[in-house]
Protein backbone atom coordinates (compact mmCIF):
# COMPACT_ATOMS: atom_id res chain seq x y z
CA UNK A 1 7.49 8.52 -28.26
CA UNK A 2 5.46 7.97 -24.99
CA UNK A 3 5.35 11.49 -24.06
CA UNK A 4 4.08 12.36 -27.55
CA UNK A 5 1.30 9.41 -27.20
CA UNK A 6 -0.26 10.42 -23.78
CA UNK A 7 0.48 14.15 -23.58
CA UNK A 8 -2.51 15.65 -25.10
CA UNK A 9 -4.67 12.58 -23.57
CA UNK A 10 -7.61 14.59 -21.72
CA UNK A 11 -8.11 11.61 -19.74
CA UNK A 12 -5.60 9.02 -19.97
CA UNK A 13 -6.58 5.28 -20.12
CA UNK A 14 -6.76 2.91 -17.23
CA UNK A 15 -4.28 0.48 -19.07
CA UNK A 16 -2.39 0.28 -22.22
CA UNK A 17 -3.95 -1.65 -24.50
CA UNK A 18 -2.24 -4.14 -26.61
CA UNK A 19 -1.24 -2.21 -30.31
CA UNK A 20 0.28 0.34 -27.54
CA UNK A 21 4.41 -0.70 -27.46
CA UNK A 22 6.39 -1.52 -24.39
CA UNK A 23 6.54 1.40 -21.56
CA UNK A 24 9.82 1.32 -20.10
CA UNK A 25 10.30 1.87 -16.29
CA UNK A 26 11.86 5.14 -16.50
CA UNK A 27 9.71 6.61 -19.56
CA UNK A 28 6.57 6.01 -16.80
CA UNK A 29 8.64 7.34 -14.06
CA UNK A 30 8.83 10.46 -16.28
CA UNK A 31 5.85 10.42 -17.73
CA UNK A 32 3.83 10.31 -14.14
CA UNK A 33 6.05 13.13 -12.29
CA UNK A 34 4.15 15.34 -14.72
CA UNK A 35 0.85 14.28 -13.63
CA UNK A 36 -1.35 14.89 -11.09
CA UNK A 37 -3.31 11.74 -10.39
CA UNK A 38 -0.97 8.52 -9.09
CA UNK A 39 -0.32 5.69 -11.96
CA UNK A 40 1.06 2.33 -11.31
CA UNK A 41 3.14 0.46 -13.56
CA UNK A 42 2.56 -2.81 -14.46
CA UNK A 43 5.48 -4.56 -16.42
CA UNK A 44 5.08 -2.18 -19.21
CA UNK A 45 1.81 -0.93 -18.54
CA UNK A 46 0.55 2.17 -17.06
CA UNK A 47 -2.95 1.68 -14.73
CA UNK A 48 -4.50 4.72 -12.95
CA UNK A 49 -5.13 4.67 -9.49
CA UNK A 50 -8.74 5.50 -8.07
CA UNK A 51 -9.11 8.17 -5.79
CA UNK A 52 -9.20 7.74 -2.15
CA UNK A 53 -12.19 8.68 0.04
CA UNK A 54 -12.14 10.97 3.16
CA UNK A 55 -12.66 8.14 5.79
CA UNK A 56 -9.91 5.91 3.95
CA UNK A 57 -7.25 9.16 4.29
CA UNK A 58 -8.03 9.65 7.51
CA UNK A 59 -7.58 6.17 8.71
CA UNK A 60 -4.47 6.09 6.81
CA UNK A 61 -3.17 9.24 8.65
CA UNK A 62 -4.20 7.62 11.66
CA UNK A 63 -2.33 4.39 11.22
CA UNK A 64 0.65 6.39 10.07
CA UNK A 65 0.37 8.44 13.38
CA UNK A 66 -0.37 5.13 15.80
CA UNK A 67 3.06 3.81 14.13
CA UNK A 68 4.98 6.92 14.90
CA UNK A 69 4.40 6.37 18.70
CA UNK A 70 4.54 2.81 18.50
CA UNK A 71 7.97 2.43 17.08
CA UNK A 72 9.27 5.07 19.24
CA UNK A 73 12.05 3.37 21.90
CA UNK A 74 12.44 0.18 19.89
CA UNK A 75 15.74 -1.52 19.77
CA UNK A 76 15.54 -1.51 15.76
CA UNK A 77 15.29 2.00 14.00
CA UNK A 78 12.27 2.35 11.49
CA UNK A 79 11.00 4.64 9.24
CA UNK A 80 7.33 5.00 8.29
CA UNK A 81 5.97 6.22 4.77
CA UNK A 82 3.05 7.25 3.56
CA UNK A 83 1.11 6.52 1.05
CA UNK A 84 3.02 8.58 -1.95
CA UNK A 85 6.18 6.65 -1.62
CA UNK A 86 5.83 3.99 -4.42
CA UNK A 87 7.27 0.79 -3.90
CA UNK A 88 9.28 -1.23 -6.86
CA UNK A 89 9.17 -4.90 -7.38
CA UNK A 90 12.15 -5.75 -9.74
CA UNK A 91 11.29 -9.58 -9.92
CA UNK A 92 8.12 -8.74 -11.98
CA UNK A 93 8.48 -5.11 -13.00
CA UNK A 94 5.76 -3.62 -10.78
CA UNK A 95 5.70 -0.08 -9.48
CA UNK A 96 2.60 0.11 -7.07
CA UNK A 97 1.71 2.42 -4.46
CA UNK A 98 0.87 0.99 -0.61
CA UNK A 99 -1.10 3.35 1.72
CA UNK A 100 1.69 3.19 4.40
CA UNK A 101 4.89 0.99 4.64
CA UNK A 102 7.70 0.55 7.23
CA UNK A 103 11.38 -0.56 6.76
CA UNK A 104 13.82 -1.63 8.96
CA UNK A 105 16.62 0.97 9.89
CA UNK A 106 17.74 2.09 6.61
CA UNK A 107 15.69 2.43 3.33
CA UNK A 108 16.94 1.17 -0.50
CA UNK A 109 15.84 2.23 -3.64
CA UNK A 110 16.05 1.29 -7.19
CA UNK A 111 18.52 4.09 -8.09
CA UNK A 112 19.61 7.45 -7.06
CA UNK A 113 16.34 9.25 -7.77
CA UNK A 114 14.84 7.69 -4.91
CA UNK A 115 11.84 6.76 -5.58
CA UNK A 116 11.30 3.64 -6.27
CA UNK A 117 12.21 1.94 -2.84
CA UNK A 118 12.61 -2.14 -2.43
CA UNK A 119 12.33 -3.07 0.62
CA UNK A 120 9.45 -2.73 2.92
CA UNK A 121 9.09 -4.71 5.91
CA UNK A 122 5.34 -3.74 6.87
CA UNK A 123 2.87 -2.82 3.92
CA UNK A 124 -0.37 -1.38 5.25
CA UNK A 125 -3.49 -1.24 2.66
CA UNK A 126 -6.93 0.34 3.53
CA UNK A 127 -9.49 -1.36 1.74
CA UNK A 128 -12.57 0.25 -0.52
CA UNK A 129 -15.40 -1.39 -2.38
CA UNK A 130 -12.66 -0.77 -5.67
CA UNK A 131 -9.56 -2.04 -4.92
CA UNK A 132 -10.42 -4.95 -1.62
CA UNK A 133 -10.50 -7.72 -4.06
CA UNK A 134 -6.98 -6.44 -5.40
CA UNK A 135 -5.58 -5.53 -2.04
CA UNK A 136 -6.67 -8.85 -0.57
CA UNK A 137 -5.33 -11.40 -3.65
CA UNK A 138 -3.68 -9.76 -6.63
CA UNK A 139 -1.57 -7.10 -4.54
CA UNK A 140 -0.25 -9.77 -1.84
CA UNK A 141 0.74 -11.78 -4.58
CA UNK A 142 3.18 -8.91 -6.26
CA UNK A 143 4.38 -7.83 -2.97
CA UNK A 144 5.68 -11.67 -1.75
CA UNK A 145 8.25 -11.39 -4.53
CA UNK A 146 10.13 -8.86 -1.95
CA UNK A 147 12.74 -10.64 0.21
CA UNK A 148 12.22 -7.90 2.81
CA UNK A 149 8.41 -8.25 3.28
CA UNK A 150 7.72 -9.94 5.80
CA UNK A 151 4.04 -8.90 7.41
CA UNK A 152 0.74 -7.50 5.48
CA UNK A 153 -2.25 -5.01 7.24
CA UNK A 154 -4.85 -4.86 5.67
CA UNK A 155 -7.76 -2.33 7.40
CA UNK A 156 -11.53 -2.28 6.15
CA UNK A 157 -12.88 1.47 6.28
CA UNK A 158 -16.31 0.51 6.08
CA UNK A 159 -16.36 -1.55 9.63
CA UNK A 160 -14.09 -2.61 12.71
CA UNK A 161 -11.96 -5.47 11.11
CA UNK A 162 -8.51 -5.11 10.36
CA UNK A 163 -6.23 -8.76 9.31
CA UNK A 164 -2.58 -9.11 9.42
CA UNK A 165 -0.30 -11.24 7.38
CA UNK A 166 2.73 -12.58 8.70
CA UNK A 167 5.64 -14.32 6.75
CA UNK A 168 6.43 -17.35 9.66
CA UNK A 169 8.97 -19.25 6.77
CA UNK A 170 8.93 -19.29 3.16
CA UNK A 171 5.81 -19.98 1.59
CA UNK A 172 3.57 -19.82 5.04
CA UNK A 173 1.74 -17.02 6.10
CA UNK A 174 -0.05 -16.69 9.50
CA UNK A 175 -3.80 -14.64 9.44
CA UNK A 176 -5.01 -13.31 12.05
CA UNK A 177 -8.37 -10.63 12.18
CA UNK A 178 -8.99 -8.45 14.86
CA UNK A 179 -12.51 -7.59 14.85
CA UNK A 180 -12.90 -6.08 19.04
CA UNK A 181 -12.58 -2.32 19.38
CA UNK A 182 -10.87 -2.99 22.46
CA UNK A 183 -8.05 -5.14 21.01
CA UNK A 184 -4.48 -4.06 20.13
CA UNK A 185 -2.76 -5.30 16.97
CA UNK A 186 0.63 -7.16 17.66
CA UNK A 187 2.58 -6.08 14.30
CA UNK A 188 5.16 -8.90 14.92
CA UNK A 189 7.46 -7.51 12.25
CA UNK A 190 8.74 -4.99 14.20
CA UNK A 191 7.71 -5.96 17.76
CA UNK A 192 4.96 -3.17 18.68
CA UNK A 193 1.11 -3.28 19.19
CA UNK A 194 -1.02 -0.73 17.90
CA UNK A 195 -4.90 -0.05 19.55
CA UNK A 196 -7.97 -0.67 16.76
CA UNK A 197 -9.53 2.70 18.56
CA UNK A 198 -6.29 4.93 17.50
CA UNK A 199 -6.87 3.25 13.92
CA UNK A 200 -10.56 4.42 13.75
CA UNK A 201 -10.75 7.34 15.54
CA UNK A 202 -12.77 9.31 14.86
CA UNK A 203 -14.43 7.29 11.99
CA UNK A 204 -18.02 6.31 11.57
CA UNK A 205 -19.08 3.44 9.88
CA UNK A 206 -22.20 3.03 7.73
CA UNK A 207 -25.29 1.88 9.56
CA UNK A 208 -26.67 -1.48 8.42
CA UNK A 209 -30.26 -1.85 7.12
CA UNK A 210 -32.83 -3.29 9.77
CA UNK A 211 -34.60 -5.92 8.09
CA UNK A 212 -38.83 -5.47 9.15
């Protein structure tokens, strides 16, 4: 059994290897509920998550908190979640975690437990040197096979540029990068702007080397 395989596991692999049978949706479900760290599953496959730096929580709790105010008198309800709500991808069998999402009015999940949940509107993803190359390609990719997703954030930690994604039809995206302190980010997916300084308050990035 699964449990039996990975129990005793001091520190659990990255990935299943091959030999390793099919993990079913639900055994991982299980399985991570009785860990600490966050797992993703990947169509039978369990992958570890890296953990998250101070500056890339913080400008996830400020996003999460610019959104909050920003969504506030809007003709549409929506609800914001952080980044421990994991989001399911039935098409391809993905369970991955986003570092903030929104959805419009009213949120669906998998099944009763709820949490898996299937459709986010807005995924927001704070990049790091481990997981931007992911985040940027590989991660867009599994989260275009939701119907509801229509508009991707992604926010760099380590300097003032933060890009946005937005489904225009199917098949075409429109970029666009911010890179001005003094601009404000038009999320057009739910019809709110949100300031680059509330984003990075507070944060300091890493001072460039001056060439002699």
């Amino acid at each position: 059994m699964f449990e039996d395989t990975y129990g005793n596991l001091a520190q659990p692999p990255l990935q299943l290897t091959k030999k390793e049978r099919f993990v079913t949706l639900r055994e991982y479900v299980l399985w991570e509920a009785k860990r600490e760290e966050k797992y993703e599953y990947n169509n039978g496959k369990i992958v570890k998550m890296p953990f998250a730096k101070g500056p890339h929580n913080e400008i996830t709790a400020n996003i999460i908190s610019a959104l909050k105010i920003a969504i506030k008198g809007l003709p549409k309800k929506y609800r914001i979640f952080s980044g421990d709500q994991k989001i399911y991808i039935p098409p391809i069998n993905h369970g991955v975690y986003p570092d903030a999402l929104v959805v419009c009015e009213k949120p669906e999940y998998w099944d009763d437990s709820e949490l898996l949940l299937i459709n986010p509107l807005l995924i927001v993803e704070v990049l790091s040197k481990s997981t931007q190359k992911f985040d940027r390609e590989g991660k867009f990719d599994l989260y275009k096979n939701l119907a509801s997703f229509q508009e991707y954030m992604l926010v760099r930690q380590d300097a003032c540029e933060v890009e946005t994604r937005y489904r225009e039809e199917p098949g075409l995206w429109r970029e666009t990068v911010y890179t001005d302190m003094a601009c404000d980010i038009f999320l057009k997916s739910i019809g709110c702007s949100i300031a680059l300084t509330d984003i990075y308050e507070n944060i300091e990035f890493p001072q460039k080397a001056v060439k002699k």
